[in-house]
PDB file of N, CA and C in Angstrom:
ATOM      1  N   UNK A   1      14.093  22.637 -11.317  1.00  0.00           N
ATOM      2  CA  UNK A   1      12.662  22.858 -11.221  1.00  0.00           C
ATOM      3  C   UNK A   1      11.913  21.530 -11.175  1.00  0.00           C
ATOM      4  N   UNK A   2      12.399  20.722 -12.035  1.00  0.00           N
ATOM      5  CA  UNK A   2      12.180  19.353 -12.218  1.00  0.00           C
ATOM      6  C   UNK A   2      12.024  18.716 -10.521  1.00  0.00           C
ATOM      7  N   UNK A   3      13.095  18.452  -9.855  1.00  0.00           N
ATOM      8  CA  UNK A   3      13.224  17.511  -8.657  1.00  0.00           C
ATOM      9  C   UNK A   3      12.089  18.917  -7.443  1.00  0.00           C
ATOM     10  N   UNK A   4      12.475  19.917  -7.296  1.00  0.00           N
ATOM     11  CA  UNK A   4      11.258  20.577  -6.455  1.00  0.00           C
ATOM     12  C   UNK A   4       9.872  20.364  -6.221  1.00  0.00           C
ATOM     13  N   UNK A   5       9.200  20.229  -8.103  1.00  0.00           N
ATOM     14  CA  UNK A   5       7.616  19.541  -7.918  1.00  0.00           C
ATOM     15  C   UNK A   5       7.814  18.446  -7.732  1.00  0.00           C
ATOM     16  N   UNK A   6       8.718  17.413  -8.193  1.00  0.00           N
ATOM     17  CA  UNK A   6       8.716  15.938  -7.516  1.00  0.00           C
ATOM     18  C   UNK A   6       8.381  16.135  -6.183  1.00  0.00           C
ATOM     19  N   UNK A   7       9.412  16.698  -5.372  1.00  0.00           N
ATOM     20  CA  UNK A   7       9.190  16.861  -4.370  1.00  0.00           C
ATOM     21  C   UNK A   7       7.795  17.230  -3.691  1.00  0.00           C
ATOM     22  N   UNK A   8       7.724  18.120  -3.905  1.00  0.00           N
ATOM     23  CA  UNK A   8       5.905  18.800  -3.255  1.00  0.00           C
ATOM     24  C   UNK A   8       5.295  17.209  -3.679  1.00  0.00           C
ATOM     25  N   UNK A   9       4.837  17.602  -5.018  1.00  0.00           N
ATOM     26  CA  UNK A   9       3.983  16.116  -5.333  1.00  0.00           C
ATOM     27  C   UNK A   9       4.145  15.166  -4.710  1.00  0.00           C
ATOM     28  N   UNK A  10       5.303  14.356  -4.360  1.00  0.00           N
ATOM     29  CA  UNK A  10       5.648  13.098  -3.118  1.00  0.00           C
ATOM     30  C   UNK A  10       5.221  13.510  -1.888  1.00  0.00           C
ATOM     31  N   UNK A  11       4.933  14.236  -1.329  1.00  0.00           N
ATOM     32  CA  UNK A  11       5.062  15.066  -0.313  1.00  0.00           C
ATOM     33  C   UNK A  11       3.569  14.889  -0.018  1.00  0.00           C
ATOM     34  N   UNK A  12       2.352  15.136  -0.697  1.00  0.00           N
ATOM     35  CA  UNK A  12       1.114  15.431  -1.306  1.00  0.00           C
ATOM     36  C   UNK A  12       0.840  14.245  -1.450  1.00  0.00           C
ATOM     37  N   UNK A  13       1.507  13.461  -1.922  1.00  0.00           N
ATOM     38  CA  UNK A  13       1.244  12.168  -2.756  1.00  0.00           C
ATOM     39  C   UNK A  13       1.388  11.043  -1.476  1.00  0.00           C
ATOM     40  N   UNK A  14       2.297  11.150  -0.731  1.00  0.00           N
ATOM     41  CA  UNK A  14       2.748  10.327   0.606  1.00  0.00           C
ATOM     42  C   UNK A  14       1.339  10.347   1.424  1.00  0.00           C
ATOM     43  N   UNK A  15       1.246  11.718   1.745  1.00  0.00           N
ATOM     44  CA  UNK A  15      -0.344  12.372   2.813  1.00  0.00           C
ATOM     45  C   UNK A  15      -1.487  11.382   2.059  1.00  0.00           C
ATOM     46  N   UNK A  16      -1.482  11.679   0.586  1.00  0.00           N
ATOM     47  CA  UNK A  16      -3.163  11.289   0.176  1.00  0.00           C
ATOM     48  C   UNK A  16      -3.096   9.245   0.265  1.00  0.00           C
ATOM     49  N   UNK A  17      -1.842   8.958   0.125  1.00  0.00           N
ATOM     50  CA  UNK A  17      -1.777   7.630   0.116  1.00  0.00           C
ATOM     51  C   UNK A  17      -2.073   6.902   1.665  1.00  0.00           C
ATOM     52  N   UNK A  18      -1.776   7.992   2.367  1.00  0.00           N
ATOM     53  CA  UNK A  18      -1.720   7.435   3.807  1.00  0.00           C
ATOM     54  C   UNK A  18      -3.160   7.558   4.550  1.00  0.00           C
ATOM     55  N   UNK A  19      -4.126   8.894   3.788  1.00  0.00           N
ATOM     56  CA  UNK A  19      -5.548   9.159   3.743  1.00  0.00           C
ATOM     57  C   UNK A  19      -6.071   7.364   3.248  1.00  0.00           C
ATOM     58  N   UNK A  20      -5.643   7.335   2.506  1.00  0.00           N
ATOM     59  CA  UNK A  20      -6.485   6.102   1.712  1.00  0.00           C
ATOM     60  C   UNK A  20      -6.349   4.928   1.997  1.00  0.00           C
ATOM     61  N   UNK A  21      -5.516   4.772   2.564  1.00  0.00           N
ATOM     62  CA  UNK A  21      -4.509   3.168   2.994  1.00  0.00           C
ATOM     63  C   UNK A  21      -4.191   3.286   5.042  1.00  0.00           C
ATOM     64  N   UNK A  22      -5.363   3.501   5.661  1.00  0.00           N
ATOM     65  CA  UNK A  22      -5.241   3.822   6.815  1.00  0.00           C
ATOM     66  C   UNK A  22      -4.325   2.988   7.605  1.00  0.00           C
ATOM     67  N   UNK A  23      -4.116   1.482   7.202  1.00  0.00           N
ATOM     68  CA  UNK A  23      -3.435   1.020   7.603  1.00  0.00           C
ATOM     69  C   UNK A  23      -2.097   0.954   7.372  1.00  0.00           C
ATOM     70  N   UNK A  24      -1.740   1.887   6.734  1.00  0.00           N
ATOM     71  CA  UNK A  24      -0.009   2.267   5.937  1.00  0.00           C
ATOM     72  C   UNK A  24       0.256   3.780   6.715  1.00  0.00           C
ATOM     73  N   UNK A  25      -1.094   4.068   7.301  1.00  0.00           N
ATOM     74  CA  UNK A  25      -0.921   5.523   7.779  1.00  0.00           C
ATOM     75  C   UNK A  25       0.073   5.374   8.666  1.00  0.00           C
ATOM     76  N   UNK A  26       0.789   6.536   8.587  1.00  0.00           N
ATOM     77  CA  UNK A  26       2.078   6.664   9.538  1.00  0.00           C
ATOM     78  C   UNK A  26       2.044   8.146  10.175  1.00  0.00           C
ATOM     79  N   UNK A  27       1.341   8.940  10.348  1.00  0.00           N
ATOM     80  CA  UNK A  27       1.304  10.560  10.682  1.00  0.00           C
ATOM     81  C   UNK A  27       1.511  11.070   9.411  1.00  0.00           C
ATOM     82  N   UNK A  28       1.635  12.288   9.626  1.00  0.00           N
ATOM     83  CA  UNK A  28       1.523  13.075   8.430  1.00  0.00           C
ATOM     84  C   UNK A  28       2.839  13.780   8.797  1.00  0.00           C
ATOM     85  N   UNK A  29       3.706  13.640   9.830  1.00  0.00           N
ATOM     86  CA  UNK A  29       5.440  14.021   9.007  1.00  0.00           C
ATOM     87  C   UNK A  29       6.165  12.555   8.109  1.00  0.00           C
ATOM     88  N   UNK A  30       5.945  11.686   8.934  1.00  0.00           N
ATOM     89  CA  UNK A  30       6.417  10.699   8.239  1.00  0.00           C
ATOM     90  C   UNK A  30       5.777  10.573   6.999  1.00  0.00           C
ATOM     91  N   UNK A  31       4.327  10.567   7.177  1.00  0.00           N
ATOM     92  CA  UNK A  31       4.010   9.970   5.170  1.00  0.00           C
ATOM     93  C   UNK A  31       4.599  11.173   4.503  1.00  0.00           C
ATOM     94  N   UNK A  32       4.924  12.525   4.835  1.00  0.00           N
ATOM     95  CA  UNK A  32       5.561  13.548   3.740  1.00  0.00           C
ATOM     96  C   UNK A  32       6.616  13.361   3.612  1.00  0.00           C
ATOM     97  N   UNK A  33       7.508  12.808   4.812  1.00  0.00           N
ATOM     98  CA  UNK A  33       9.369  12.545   4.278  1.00  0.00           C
ATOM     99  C   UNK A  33       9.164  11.590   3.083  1.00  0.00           C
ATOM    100  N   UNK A  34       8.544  10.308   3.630  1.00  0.00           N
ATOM    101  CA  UNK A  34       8.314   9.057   2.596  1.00  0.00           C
ATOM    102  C   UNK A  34       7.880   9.652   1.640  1.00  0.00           C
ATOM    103  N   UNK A  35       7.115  10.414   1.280  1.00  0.00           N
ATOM    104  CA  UNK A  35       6.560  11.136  -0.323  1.00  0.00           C
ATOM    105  C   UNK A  35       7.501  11.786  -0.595  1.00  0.00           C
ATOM    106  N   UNK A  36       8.328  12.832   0.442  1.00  0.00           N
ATOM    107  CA  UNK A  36       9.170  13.148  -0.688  1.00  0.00           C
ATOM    108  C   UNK A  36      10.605  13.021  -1.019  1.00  0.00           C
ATOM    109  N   UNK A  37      10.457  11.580  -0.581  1.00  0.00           N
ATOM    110  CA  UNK A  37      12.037  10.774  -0.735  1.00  0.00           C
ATOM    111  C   UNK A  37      11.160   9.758  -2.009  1.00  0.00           C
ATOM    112  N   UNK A  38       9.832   9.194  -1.972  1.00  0.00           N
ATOM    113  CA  UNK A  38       9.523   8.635  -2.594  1.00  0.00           C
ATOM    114  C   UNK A  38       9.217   9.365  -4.158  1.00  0.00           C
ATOM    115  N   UNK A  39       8.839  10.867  -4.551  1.00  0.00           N
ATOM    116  CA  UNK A  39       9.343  11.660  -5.120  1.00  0.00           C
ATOM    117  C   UNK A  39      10.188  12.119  -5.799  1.00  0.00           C
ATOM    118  N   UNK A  40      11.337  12.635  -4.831  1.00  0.00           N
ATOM    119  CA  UNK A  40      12.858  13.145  -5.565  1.00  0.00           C
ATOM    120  C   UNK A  40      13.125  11.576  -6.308  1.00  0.00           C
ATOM    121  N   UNK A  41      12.967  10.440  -5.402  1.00  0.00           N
ATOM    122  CA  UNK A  41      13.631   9.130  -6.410  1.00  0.00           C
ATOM    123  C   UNK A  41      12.584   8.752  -7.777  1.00  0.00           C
ATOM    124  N   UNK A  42      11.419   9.037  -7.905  1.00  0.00           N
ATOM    125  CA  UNK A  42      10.903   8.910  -9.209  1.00  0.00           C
ATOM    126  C   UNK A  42      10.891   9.835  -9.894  1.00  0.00           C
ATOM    127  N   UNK A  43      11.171  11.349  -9.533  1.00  0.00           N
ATOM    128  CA  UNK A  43      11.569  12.477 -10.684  1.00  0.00           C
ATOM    129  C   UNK A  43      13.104  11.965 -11.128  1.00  0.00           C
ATOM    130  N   UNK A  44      14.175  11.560 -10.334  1.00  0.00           N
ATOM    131  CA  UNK A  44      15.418  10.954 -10.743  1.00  0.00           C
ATOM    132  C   UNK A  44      15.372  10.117 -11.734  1.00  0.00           C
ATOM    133  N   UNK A  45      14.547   8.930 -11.234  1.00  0.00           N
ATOM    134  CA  UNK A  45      14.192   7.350 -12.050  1.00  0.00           C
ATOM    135  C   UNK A  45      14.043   7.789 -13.222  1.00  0.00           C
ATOM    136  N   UNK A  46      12.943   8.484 -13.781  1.00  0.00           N
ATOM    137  CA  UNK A  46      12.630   9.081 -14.719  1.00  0.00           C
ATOM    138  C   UNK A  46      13.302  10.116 -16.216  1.00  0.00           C
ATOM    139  N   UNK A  47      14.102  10.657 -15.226  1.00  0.00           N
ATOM    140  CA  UNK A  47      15.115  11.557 -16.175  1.00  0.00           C
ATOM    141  C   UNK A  47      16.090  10.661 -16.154  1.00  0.00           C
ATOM    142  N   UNK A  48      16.486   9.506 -15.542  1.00  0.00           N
ATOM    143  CA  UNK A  48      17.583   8.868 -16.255  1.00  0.00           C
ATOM    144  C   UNK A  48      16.705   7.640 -17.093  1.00  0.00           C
ATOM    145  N   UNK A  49      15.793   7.691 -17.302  1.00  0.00           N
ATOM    146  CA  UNK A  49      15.415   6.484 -18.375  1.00  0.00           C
ATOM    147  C   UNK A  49      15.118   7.629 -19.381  1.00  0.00           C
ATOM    148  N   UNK A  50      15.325   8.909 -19.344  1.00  0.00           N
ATOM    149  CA  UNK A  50      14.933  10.370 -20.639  1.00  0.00           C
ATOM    150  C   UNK A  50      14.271  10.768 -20.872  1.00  0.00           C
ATOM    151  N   UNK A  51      12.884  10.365 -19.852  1.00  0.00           N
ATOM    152  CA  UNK A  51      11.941  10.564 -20.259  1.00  0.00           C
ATOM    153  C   UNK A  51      11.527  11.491 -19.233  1.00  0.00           C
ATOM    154  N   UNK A  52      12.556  12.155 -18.873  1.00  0.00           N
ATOM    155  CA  UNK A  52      11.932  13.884 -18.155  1.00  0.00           C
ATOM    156  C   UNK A  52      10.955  14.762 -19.304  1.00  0.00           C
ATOM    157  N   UNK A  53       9.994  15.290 -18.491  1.00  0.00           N
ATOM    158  CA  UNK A  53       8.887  15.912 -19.368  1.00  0.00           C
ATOM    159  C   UNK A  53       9.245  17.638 -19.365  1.00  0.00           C
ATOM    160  N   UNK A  54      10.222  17.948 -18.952  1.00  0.00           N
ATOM    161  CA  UNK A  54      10.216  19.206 -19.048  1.00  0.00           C
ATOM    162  C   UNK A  54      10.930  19.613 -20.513  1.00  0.00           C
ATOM    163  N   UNK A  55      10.602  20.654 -20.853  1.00  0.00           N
ATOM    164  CA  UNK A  55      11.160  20.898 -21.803  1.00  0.00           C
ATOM    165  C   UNK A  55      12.474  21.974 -21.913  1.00  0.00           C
ATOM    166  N   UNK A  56      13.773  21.874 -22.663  1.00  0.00           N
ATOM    167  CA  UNK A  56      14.814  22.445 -22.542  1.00  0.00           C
ATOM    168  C   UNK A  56      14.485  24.116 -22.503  1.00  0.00           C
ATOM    169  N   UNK A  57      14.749  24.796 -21.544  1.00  0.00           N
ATOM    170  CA  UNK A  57      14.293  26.189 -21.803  1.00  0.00           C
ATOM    171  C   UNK A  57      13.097  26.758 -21.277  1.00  0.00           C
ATOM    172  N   UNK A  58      12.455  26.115 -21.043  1.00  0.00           N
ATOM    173  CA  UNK A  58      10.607  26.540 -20.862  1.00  0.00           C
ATOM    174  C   UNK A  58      10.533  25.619 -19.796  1.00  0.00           C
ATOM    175  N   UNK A  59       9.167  25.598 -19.371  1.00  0.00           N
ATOM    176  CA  UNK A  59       8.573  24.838 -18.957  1.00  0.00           C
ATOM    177  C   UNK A  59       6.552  25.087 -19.359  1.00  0.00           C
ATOM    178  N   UNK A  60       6.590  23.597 -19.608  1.00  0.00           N
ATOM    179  CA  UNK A  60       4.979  23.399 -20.168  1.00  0.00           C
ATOM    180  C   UNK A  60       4.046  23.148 -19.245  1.00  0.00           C
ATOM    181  N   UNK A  61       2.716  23.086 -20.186  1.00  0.00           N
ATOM    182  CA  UNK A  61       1.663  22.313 -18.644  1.00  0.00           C
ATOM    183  C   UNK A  61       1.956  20.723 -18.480  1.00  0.00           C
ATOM    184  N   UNK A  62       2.272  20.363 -19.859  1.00  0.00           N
ATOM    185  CA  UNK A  62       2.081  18.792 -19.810  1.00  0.00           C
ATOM    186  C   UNK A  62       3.169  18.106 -18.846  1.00  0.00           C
ATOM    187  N   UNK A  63       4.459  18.702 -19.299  1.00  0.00           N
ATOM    188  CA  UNK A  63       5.421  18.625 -18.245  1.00  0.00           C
ATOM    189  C   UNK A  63       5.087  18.826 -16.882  1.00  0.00           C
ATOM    190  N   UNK A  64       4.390  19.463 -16.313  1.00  0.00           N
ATOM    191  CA  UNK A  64       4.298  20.376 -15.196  1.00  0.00           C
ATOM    192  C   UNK A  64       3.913  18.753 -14.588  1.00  0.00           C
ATOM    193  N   UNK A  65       2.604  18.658 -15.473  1.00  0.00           N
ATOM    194  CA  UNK A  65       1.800  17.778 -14.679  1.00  0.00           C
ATOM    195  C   UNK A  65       2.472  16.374 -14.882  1.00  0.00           C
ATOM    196  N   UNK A  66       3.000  15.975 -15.693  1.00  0.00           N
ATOM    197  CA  UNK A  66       3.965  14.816 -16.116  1.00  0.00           C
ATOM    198  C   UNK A  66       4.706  14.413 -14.335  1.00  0.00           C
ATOM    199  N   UNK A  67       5.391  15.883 -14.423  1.00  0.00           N
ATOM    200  CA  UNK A  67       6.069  15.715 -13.369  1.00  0.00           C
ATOM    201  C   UNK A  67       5.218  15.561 -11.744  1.00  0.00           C
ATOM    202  N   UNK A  68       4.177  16.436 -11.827  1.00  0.00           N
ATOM    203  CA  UNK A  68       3.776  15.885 -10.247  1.00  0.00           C
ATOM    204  C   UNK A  68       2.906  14.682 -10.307  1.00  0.00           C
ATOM    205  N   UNK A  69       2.208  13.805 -11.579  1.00  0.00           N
ATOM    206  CA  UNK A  69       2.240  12.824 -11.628  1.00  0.00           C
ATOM    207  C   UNK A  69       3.199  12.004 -11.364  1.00  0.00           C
ATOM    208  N   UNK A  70       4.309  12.094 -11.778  1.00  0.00           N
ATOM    209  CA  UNK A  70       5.705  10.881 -10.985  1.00  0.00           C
ATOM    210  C   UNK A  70       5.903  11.391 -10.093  1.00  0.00           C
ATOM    211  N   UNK A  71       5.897  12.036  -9.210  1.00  0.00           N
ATOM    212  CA  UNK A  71       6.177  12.634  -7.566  1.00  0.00           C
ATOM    213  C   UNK A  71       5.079  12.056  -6.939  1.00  0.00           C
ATOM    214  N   UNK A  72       3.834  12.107  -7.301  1.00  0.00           N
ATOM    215  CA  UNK A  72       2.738  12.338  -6.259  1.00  0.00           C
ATOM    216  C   UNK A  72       2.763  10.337  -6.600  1.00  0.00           C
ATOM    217  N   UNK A  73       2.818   9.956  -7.446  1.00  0.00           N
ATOM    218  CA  UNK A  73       2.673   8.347  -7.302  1.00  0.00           C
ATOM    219  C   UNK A  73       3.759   7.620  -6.964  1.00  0.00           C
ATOM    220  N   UNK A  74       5.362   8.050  -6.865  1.00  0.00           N
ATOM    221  CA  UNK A  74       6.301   7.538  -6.377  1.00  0.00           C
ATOM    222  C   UNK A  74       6.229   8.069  -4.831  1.00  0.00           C
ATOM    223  N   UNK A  75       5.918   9.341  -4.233  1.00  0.00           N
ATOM    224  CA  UNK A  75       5.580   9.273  -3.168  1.00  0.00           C
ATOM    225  C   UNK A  75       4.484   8.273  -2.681  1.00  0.00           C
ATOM    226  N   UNK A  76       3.875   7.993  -2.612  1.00  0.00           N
ATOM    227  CA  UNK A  76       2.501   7.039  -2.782  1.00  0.00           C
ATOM    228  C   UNK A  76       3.085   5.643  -2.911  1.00  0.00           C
ATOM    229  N   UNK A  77       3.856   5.162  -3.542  1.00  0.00           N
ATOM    230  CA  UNK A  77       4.380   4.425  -3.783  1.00  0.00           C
ATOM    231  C   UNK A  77       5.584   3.739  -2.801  1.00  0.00           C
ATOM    232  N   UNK A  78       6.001   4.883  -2.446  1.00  0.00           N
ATOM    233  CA  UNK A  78       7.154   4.428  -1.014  1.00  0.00           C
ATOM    234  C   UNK A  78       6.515   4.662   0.132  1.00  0.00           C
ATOM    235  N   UNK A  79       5.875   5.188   0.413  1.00  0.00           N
ATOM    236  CA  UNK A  79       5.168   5.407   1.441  1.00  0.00           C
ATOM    237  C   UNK A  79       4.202   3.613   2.062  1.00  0.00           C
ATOM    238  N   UNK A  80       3.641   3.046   0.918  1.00  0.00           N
ATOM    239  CA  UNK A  80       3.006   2.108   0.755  1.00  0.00           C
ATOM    240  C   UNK A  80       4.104   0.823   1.338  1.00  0.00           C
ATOM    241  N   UNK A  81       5.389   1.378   0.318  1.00  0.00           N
ATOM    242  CA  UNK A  81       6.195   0.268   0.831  1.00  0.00           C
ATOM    243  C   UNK A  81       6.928   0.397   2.106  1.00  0.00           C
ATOM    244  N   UNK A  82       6.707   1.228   2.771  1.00  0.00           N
ATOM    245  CA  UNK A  82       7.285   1.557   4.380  1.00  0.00           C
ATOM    246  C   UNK A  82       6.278   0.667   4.800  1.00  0.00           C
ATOM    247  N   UNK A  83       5.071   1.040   4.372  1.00  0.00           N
ATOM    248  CA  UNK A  83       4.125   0.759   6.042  1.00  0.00           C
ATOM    249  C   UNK A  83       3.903  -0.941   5.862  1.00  0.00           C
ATOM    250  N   UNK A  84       4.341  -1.470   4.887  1.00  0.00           N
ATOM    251  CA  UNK A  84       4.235  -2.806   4.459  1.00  0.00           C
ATOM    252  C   UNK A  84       4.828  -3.338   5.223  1.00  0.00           C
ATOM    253  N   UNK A  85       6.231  -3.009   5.076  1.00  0.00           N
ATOM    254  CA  UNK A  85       7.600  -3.383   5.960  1.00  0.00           C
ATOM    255  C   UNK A  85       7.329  -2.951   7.108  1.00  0.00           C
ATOM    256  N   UNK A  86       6.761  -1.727   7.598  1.00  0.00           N
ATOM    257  CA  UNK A  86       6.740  -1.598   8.898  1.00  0.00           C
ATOM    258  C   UNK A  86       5.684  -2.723  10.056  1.00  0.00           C
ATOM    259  N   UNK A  87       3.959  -2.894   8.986  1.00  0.00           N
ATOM    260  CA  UNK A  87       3.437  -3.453   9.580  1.00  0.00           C
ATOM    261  C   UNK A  87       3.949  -5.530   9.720  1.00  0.00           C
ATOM    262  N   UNK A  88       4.661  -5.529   8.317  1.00  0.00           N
ATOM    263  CA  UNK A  88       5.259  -7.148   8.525  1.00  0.00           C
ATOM    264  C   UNK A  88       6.253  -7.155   9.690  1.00  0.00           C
ATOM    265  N   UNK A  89       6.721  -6.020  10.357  1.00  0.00           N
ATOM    266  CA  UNK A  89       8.043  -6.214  11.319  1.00  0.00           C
ATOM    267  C   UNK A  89       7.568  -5.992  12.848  1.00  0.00           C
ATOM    268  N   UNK A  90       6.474  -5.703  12.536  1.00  0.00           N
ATOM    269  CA  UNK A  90       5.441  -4.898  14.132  1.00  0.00           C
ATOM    270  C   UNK A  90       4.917  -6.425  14.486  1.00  0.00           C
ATOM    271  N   UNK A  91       4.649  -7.502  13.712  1.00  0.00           N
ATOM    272  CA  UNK A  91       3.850  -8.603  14.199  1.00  0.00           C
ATOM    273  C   UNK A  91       4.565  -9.506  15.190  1.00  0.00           C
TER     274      UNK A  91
END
């Protein structure tokens, strides 16, 4: 359940970063792969440093949102670093 909202959230998170950073914009399939590769790898990052927010058994709000907070800003986050690399390699 954990890596799925990563997912969406990166996904979400890739789009709104690419809204905001026009010059990182890449379309809107590419900024969603990049969100949600940038995503699944910070819901990962995260549960191996233990600090996954879900809770054993349940699931909470704080978690909920824990989690599409690290999706939606690690998407955002790789997405940023594509178009960096992309625009330093375009010159």
């Amino acid at each position: 359940m954990e890596l799925i909202i990563g997912l969406i959230a990166g996904a979400v998170g890739g789009n709104v970063a690419g809204g905001i950073f026009r010059k990182l914009n890449m379309g809107m399939l590419v900024n969603s792969v990049a969100g949600i590769i940038g995503g699944g790898l910070g819901t990962q990052v995260l549960d191996m440093l233990g600090a996954g927010s879900m809770t054993q058994g349940g699931v909470d709000l704080a978690g909920v949102l824990g989690q599409v907070a690290t999706g939606g800003v690690g998407g955002g986050a790789l997405l940023a670093l594509v178009g960096l690399i992309r625009n330093a390699t375009s010159r």
